[in-house]
Protein backbone atom coordinates (compact mmCIF):
# COMPACT_ATOMS: atom_id res chain seq x y z
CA UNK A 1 112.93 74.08 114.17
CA UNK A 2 111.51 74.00 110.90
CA UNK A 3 112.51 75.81 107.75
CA UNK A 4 111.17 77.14 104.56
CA UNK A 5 113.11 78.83 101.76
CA UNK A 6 112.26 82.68 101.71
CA UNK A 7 112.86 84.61 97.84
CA UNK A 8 112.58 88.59 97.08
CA UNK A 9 112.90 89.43 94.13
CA UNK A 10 112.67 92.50 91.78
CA UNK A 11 112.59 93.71 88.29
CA UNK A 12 116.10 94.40 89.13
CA UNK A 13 117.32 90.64 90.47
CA UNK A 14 117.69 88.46 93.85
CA UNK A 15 117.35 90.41 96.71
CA UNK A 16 117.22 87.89 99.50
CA UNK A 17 117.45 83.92 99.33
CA UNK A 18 117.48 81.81 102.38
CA UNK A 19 116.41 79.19 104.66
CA UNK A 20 114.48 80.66 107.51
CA UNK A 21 111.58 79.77 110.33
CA UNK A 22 109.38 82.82 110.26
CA UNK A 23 108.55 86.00 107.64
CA UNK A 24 106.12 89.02 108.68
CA UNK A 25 105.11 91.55 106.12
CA UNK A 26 102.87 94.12 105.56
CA UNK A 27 99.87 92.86 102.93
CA UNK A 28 97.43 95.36 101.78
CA UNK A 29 94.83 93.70 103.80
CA UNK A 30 97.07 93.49 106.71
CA UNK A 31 99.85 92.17 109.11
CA UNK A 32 100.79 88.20 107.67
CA UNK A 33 102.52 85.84 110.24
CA UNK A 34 104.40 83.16 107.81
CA UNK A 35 105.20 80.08 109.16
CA UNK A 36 106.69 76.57 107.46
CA UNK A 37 103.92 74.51 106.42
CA UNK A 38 101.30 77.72 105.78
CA UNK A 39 98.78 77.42 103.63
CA UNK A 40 99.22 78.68 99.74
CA UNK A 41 97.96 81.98 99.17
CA UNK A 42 99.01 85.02 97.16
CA UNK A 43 98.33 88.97 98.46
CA UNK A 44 99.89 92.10 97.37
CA UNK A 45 101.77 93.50 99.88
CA UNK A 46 102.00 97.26 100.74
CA UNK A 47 105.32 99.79 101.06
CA UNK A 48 106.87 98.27 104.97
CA UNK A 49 109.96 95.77 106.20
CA UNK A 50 109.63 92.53 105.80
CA UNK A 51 111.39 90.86 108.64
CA UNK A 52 112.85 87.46 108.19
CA UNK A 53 113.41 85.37 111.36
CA UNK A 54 115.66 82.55 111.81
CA UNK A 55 116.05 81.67 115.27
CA UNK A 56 116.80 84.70 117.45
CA UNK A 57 118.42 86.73 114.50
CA UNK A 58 116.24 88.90 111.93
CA UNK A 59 116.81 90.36 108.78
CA UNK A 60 115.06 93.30 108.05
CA UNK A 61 114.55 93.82 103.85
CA UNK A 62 112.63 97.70 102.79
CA UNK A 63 109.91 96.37 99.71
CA UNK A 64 108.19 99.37 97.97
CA UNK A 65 105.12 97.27 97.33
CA UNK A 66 104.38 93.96 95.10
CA UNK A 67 103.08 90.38 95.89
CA UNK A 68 103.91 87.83 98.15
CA UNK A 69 103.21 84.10 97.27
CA UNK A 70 103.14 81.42 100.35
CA UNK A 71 103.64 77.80 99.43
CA UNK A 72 104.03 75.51 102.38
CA UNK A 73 107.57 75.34 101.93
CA UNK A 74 108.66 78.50 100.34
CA UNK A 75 108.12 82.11 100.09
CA UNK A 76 108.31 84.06 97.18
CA UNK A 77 108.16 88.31 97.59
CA UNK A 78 107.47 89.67 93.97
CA UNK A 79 108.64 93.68 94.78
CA UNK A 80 108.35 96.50 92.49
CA UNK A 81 111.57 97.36 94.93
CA UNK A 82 113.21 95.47 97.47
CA UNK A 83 116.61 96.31 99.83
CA UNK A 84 118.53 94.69 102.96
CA UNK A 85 119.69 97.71 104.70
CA UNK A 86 123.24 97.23 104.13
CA UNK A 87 121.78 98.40 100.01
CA UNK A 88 120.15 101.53 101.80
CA UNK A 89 122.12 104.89 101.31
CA UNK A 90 121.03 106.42 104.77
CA UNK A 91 121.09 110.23 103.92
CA UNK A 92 120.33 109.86 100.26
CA UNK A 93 116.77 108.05 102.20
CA UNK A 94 116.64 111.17 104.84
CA UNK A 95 116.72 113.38 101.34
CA UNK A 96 114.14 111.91 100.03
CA UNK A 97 112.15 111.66 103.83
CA UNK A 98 112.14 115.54 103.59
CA UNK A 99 111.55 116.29 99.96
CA UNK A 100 108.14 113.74 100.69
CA UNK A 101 107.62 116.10 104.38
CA UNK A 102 107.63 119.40 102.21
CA UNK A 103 105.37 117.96 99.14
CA UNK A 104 102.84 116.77 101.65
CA UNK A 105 102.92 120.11 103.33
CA UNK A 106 102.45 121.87 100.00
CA UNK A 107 100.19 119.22 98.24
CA UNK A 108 96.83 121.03 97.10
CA UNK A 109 95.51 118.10 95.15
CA UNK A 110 94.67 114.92 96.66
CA UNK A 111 96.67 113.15 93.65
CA UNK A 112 99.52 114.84 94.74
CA UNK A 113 99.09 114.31 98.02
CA UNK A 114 98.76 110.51 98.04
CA UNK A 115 101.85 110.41 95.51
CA UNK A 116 103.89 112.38 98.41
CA UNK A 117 102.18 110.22 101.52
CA UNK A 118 103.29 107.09 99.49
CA UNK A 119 107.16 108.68 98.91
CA UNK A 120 107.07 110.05 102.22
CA UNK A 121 106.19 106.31 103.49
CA UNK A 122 108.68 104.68 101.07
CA UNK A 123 111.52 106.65 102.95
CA UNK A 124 110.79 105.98 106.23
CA UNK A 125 110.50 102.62 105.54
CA UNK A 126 113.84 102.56 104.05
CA UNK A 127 115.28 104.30 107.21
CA UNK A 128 113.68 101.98 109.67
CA UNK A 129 115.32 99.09 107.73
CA UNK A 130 118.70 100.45 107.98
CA UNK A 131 118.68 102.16 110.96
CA UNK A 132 117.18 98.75 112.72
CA UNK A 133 120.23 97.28 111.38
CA UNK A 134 122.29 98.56 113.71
């Protein structure tokens, strides 16, 4: 089966670099299906997993938002923040779930509001990723 080389980065350094046969993520205009030999493109990609196939086994990585760039034989994932869930500290995310839950519930602009839907969505993401780990 057929390969190309996958890259997430950050501000912060290399995430994730490997050979592998499929990536899904989240884009801001929706759901992308990657596969070797896609055609180039570039979309920014909203807070979600990106899951990384390569054969049966899949890597799950959290991204807090950024680009991804699609050349027919690699990926590049430009994130603002980027972890495999091995990175995640589970209650540290759960914290941060519930401090999100309570500022949405209390929210009485729509500013704040969005801010806390957007934390709020960064934390679950960050728990699905290292909770699907398991």
């Amino acid at each position: 089966m057929e390969t190309m080389i996958v890259d997430v980065v950050t501000p912060d350094g290399h995430v994730y670099n490997g050979d592998v046969n499929m990536v899904s993520a989240r884009a801001q205009s929706g759901e992308l299906g990657i596969l070797p030999r896609h055609i180039p493109m570039v979309a920014p990609l909203s807070v979600g997993s990106v899951r990384l196939k390569d054969g049966s086994n899949v890597k799950l990585v959290a991204v807090s938002g950024g680009f991804i760039e699609v050349r027919s034989d690699r990926v590049t994932i430009l994130a603002e923040a980027a972890e495999m869930p091995s990175d995640i500290d589970v209650a540290r995310a759960r914290a941060a779930k519930e401090r999100a839950e309570r500022r949405v519930a209390a929210s009485q602009e729509e500013v704040d509001f969005k801010r806390a839907q957007l934390a709020l969505k960064r934390a679950l993401t960050r728990l699905e990723v290292a909770e699907g780990d398991k």
